[in-house]
C-alpha atoms as a PDB file:
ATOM      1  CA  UNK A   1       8.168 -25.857  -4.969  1.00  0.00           C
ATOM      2  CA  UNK A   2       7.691 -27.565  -8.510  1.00  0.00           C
ATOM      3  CA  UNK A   3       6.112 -25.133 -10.949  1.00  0.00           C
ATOM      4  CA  UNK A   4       2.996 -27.729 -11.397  1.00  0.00           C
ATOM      5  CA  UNK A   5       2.390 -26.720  -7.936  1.00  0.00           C
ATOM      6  CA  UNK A   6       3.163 -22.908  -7.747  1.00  0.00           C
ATOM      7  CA  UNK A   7       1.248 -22.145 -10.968  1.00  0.00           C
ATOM      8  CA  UNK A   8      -1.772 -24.396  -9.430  1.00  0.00           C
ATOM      9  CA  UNK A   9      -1.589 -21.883  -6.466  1.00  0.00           C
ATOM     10  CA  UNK A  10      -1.782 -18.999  -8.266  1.00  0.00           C
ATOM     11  CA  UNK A  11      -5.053 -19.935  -9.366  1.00  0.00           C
ATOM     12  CA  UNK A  12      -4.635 -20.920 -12.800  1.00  0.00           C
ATOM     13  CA  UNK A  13      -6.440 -24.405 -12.097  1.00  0.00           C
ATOM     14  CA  UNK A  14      -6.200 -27.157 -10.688  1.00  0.00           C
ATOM     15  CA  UNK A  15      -3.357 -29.180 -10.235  1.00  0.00           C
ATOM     16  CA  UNK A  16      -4.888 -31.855 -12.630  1.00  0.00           C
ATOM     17  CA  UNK A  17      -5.802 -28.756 -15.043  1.00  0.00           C
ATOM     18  CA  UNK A  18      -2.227 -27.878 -15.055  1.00  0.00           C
ATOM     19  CA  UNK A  19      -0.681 -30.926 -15.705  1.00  0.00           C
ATOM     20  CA  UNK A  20      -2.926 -30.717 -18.895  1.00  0.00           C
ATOM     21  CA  UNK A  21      -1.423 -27.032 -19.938  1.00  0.00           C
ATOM     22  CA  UNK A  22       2.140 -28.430 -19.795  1.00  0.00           C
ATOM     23  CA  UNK A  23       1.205 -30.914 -21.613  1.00  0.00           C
ATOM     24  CA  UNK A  24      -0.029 -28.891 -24.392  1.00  0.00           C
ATOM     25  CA  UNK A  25       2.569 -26.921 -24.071  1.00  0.00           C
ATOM     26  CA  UNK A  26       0.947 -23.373 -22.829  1.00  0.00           C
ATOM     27  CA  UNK A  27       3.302 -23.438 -20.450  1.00  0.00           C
ATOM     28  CA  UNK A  28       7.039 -21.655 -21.944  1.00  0.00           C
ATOM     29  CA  UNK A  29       9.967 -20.150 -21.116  1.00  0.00           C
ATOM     30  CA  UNK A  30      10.982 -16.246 -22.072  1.00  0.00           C
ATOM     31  CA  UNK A  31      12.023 -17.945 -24.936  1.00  0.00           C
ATOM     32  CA  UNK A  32       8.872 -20.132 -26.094  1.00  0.00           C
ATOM     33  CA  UNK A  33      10.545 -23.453 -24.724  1.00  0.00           C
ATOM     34  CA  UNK A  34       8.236 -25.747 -23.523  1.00  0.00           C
ATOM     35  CA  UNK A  35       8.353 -26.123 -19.538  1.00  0.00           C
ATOM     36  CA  UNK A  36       7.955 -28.683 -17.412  1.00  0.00           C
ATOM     37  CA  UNK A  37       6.127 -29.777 -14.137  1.00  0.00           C
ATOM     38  CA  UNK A  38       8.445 -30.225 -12.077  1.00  0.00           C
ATOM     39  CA  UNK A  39      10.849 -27.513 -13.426  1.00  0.00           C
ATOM     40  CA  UNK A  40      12.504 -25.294 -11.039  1.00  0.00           C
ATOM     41  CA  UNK A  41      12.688 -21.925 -13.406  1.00  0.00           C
ATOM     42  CA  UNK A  42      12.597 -17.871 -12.065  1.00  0.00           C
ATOM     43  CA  UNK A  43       8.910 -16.770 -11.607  1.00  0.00           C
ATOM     44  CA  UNK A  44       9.787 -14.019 -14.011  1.00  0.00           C
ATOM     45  CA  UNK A  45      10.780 -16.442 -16.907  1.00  0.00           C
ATOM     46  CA  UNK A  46       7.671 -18.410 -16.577  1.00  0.00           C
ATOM     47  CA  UNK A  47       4.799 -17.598 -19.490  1.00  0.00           C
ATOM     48  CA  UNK A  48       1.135 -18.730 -19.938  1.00  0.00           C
ATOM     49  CA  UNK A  49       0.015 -18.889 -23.213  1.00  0.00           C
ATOM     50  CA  UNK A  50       2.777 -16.501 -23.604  1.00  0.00           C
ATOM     51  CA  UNK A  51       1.502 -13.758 -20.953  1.00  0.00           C
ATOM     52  CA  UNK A  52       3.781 -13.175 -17.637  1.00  0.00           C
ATOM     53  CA  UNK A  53       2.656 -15.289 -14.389  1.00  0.00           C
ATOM     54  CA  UNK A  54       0.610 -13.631 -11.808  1.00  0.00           C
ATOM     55  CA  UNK A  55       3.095 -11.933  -9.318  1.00  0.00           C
ATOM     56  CA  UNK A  56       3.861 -14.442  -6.621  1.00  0.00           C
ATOM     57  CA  UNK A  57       2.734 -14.635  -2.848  1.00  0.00           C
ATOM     58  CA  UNK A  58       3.059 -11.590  -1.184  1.00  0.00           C
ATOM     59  CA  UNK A  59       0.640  -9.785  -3.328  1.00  0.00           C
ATOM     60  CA  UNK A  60      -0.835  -6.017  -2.642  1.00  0.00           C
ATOM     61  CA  UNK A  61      -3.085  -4.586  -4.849  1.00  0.00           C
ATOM     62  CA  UNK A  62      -4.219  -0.894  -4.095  1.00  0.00           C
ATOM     63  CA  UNK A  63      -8.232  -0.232  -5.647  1.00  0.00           C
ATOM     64  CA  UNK A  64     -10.114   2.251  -6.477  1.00  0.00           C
ATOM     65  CA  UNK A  65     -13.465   0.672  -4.689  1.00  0.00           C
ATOM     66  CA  UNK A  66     -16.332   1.894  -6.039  1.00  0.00           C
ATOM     67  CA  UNK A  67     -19.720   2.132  -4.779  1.00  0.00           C
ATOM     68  CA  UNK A  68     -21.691  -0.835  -4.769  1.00  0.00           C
ATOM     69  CA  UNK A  69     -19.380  -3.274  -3.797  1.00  0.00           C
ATOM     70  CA  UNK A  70     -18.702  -4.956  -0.660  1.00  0.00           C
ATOM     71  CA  UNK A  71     -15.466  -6.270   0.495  1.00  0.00           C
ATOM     72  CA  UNK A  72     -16.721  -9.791   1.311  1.00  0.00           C
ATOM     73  CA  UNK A  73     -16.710 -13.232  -0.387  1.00  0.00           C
ATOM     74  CA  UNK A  74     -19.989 -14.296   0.570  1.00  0.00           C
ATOM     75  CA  UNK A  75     -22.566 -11.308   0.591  1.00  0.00           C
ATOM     76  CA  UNK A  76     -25.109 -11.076  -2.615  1.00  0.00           C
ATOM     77  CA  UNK A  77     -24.577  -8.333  -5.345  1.00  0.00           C
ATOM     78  CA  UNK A  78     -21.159  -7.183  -6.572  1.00  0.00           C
ATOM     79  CA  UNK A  79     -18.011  -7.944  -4.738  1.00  0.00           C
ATOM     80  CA  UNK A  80     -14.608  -6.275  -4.526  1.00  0.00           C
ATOM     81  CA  UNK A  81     -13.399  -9.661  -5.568  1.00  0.00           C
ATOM     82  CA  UNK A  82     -15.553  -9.779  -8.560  1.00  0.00           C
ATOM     83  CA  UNK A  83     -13.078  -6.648  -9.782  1.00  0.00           C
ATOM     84  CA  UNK A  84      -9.673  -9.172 -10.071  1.00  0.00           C
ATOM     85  CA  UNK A  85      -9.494 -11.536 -12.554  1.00  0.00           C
ATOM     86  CA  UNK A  86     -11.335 -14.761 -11.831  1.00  0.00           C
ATOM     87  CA  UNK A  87      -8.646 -16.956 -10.914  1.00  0.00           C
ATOM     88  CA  UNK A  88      -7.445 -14.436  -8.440  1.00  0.00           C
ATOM     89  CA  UNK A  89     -10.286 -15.922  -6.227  1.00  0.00           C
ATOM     90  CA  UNK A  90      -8.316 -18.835  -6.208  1.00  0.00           C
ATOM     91  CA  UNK A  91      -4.815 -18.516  -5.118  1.00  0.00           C
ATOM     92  CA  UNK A  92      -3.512 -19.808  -2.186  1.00  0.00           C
ATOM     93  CA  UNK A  93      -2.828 -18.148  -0.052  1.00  0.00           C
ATOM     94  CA  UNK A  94      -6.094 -16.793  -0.198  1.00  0.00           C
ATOM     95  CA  UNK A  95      -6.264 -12.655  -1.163  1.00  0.00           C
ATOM     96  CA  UNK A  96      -8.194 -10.319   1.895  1.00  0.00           C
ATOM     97  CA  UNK A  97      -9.273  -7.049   2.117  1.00  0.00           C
ATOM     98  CA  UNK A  98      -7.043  -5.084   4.640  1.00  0.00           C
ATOM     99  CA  UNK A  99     -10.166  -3.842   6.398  1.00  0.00           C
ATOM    100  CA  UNK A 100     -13.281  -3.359   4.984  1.00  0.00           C
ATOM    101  CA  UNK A 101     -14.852  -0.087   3.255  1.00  0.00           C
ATOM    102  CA  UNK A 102     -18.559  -0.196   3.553  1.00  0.00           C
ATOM    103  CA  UNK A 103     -21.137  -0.401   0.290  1.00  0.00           C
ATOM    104  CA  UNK A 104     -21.748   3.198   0.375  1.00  0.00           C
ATOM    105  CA  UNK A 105     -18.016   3.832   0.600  1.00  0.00           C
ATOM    106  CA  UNK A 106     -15.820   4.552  -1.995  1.00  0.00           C
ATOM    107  CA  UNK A 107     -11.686   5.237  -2.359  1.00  0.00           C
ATOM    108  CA  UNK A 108      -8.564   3.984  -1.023  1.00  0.00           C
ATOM    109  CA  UNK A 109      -8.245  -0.208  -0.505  1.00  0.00           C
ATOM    110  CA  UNK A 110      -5.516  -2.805  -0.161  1.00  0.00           C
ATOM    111  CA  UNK A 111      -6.213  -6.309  -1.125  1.00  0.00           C
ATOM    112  CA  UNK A 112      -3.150  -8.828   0.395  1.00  0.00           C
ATOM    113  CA  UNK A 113      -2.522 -12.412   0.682  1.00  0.00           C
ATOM    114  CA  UNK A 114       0.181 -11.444   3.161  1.00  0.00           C
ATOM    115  CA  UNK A 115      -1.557 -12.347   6.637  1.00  0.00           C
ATOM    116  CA  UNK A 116       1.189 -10.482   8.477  1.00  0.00           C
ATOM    117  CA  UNK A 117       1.930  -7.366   6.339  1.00  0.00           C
ATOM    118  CA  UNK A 118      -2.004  -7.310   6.820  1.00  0.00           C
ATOM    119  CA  UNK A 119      -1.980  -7.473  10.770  1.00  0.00           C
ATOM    120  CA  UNK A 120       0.568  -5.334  10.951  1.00  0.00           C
ATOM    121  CA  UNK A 121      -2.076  -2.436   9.173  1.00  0.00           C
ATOM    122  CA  UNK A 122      -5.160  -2.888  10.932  1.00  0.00           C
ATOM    123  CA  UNK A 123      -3.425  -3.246  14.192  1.00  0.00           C
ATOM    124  CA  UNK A 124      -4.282  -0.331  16.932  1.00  0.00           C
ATOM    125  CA  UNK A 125      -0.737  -0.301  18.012  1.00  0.00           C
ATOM    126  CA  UNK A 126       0.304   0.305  14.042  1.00  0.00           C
ATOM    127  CA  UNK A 127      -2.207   3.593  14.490  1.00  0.00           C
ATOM    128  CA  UNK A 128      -2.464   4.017  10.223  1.00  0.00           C
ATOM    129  CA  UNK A 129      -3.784   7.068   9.182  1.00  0.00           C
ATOM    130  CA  UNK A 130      -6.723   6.636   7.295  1.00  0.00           C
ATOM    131  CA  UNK A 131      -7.716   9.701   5.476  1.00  0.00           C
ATOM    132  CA  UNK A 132     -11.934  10.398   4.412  1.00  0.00           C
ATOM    133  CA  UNK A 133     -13.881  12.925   2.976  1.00  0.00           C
ATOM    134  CA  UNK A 134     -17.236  13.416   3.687  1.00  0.00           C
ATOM    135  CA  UNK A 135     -20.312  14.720   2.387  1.00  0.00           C
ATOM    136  CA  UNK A 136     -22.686  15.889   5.038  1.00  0.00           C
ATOM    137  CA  UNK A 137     -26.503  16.641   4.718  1.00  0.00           C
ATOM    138  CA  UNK A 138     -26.046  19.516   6.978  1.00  0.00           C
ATOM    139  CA  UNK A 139     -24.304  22.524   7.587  1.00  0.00           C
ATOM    140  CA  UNK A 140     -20.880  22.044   9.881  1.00  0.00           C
ATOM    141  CA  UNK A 141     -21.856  23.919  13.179  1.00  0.00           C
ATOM    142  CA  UNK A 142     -17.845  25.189  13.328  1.00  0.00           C
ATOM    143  CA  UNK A 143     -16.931  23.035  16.913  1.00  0.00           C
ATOM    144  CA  UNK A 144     -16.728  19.495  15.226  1.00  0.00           C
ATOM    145  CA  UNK A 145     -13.101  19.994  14.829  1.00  0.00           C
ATOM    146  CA  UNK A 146     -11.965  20.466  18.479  1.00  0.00           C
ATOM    147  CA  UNK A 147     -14.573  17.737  19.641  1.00  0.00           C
ATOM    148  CA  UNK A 148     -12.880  15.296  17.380  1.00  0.00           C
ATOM    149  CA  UNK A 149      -9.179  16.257  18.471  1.00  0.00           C
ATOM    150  CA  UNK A 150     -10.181  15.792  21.713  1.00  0.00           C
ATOM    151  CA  UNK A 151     -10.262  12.434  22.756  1.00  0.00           C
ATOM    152  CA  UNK A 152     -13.166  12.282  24.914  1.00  0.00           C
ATOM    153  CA  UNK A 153     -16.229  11.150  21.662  1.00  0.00           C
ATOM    154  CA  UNK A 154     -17.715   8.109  22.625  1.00  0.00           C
ATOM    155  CA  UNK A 155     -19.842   6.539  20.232  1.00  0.00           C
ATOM    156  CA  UNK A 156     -23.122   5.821  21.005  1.00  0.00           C
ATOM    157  CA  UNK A 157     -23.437   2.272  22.863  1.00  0.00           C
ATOM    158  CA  UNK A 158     -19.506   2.707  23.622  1.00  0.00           C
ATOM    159  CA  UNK A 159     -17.683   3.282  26.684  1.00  0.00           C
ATOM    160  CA  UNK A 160     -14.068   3.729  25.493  1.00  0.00           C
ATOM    161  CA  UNK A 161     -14.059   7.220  23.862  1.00  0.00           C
ATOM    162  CA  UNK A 162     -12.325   7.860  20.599  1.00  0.00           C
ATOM    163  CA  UNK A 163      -8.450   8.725  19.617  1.00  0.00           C
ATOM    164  CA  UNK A 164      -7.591  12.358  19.090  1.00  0.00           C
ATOM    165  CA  UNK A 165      -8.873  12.721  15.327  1.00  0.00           C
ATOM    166  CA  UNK A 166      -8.258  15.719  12.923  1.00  0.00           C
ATOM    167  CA  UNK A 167     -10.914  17.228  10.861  1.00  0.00           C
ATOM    168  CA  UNK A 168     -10.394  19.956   7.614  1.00  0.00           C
ATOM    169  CA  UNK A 169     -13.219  22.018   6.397  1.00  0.00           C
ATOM    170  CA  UNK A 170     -13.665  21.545   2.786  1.00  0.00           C
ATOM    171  CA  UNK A 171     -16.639  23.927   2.425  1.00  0.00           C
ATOM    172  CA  UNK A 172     -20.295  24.154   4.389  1.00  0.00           C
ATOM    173  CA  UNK A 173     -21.095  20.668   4.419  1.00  0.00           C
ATOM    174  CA  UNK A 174     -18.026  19.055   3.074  1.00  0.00           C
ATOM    175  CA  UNK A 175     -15.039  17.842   5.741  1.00  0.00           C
ATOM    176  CA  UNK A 176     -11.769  15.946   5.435  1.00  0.00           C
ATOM    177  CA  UNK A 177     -11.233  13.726   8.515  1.00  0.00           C
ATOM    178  CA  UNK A 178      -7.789  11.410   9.478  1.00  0.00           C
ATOM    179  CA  UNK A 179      -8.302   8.804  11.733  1.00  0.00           C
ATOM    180  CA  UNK A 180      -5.754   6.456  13.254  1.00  0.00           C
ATOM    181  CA  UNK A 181      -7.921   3.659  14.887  1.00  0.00           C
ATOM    182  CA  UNK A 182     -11.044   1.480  12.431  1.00  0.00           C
ATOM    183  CA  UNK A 183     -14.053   1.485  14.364  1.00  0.00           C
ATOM    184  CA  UNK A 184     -17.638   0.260  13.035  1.00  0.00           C
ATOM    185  CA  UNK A 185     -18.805   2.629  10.314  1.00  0.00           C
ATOM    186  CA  UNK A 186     -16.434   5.057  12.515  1.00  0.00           C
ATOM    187  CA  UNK A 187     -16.672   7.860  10.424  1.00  0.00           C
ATOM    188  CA  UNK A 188     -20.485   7.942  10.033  1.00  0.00           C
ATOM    189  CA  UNK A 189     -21.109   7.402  13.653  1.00  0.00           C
ATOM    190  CA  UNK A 190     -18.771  10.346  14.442  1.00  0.00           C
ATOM    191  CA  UNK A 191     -21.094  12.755  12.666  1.00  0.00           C
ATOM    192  CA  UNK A 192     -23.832  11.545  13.702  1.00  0.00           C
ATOM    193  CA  UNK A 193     -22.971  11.776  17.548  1.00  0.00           C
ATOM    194  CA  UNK A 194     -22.586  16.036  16.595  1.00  0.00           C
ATOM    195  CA  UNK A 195     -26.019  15.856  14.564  1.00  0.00           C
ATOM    196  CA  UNK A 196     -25.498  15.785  11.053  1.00  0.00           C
ATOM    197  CA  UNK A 197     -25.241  12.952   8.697  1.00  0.00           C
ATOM    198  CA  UNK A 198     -23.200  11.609   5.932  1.00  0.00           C
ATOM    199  CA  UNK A 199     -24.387  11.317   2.211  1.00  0.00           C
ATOM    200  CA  UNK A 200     -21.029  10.418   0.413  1.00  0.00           C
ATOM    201  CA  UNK A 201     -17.761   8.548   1.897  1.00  0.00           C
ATOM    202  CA  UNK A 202     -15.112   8.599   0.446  1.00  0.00           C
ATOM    203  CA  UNK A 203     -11.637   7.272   1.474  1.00  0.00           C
ATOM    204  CA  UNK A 204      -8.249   9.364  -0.003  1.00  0.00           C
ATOM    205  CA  UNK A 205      -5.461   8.279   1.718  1.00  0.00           C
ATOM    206  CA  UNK A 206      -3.669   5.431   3.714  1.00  0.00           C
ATOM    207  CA  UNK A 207      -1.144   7.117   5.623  1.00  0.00           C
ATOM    208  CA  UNK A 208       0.943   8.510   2.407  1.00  0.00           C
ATOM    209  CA  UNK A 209      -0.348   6.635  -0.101  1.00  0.00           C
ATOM    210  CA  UNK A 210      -3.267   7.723  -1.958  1.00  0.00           C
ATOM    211  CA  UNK A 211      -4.880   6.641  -5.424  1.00  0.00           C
ATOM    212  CA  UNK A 212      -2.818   8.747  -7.751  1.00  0.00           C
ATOM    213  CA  UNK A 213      -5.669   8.792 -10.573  1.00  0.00           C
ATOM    214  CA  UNK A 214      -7.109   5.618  -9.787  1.00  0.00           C
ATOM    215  CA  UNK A 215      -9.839   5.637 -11.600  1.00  0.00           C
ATOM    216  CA  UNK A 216     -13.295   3.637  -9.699  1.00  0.00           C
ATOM    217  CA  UNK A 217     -13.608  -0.221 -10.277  1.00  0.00           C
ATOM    218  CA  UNK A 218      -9.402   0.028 -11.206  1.00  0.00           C
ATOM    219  CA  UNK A 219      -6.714  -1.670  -9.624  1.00  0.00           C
ATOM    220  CA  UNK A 220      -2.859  -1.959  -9.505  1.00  0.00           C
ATOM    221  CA  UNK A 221       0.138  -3.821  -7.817  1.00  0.00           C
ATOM    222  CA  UNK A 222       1.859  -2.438  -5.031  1.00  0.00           C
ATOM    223  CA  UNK A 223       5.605  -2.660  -5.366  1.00  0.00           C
ATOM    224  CA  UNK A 224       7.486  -2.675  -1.610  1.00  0.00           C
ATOM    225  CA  UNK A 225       8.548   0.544  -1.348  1.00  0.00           C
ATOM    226  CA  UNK A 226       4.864   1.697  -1.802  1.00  0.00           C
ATOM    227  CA  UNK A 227       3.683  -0.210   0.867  1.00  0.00           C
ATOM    228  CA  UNK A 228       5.766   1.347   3.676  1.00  0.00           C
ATOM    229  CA  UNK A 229       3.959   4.638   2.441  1.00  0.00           C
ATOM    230  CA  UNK A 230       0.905   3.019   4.116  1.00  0.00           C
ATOM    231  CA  UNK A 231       3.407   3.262   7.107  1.00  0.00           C
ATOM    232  CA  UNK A 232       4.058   7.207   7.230  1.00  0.00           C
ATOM    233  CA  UNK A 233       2.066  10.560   8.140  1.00  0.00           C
ATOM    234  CA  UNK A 234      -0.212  11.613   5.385  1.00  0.00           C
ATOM    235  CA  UNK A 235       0.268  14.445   3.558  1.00  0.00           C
ATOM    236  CA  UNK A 236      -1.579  17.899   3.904  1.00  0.00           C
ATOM    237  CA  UNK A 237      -4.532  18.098   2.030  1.00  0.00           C
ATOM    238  CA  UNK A 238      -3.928  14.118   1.087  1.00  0.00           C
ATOM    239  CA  UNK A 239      -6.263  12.961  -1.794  1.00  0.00           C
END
């Protein structure tokens, strides 16, 4: 692909805008050289304005989502997307949320342009851990635990009852639950079918991989060997 082309892609204008940043010359080599449009140089020797390209297709960013936002494109008031640098809204392919963590939700998300790395999560066979903690508005009644590990919860206006889940008392009204399957506002609904409700939401963990000090509204690259973490059992007391 000719570097007009794959820097055009990655968001940082379009093709027409490139052309005009090669031909001012914002567009160099690890050694300030001048590049050219139809170059065909490393990804990692190409420079804007002397700053390192965007990592390539096949992104994963981990975030910190905070409250507030919503992981769509379209809805009004803040956006996850509105956390990435501007252009980011423009690459092609196009980045995604893997999943969706509500408004009220904070923690643990993956943003990908990689449709099949993101399939490959949110699909039931896959059965990802997803770790929460909760903040109820009632005391825990001390039998939520064995109804969740169960299998036999169905959600109100469902007929297919829930996967086995596991729940850890934090205190009173506090609660650690792992899931394996996504269902609408799952986690909510699941407390609410035992009587209690949720005030805070909060997720820790994707299977192994958790936010390591990820501060809210924060963001990093994934490098591969992270994202098989998503892959594996969480840890005890993950988050």
């Amino acid at each position: 692909m000719k570097l007009l082309r794959r820097i055009a892609n990655l968001g940082y204008g379009s093709r027409k805008q490139v052309a005009q940043m090669f031909r001012e010359g914002r567009i160099t080599d690890l050694e300030g050289r001048a590049l050219y449009a139809d170059d065909d140089v490393p990804h990692a020797q190409v420079r804007v304005d002397g700053v390192p390209l965007d990592p390539p297709p096949g992104l994963v960013l981990m975030m910190h989502k905070p409250l507030g936002v919503t992981c769509s494109r379209k809805d009004p008031g803040r956006l996850v997307y509105d956390l990435l640098p501007p252009r980011y809204r423009h690459r092609q392919p196009a980045l995604s949320t893997v999943g969706r963590l509500d408004r009220d939700t904070s923690g643990l998300l993956l943003v990908t342009d990689d449709g099949q790395l993101l399939h490959r999560i949110i699909s039931p066979r896959a059965q990802v851990a997803k770790v929460y903690e909760a903040e109820l508005a009632q005391d825990l009644r001390g039998d939520e635990g064995a109804l969740f590990a169960s299998g036999t919860l169905r959600l109100e206006g469902e007929t297919t009852p829930l996967l086995p889940a596991r729940l850890e008392v934090l205190g009173p009204r506090r609660a650690r639950l792992t899931l394996t399957e996504g269902r609408y506002h799952q986690v909510r609904r699941m407390f609410a079918a035992v009587g209690n409700h949720v005030l805070a939401l909060y997720r820790a963990a994707m299977g192994r991989l958790t936010l390591d000090g990820l501060q809210p509204g924060a963001w990093r690259v994934l490098a591969p060997g992270e994202i098989e973490a998503v892959f594996q059992p969480p840890q005890e007391g993950a988050g």
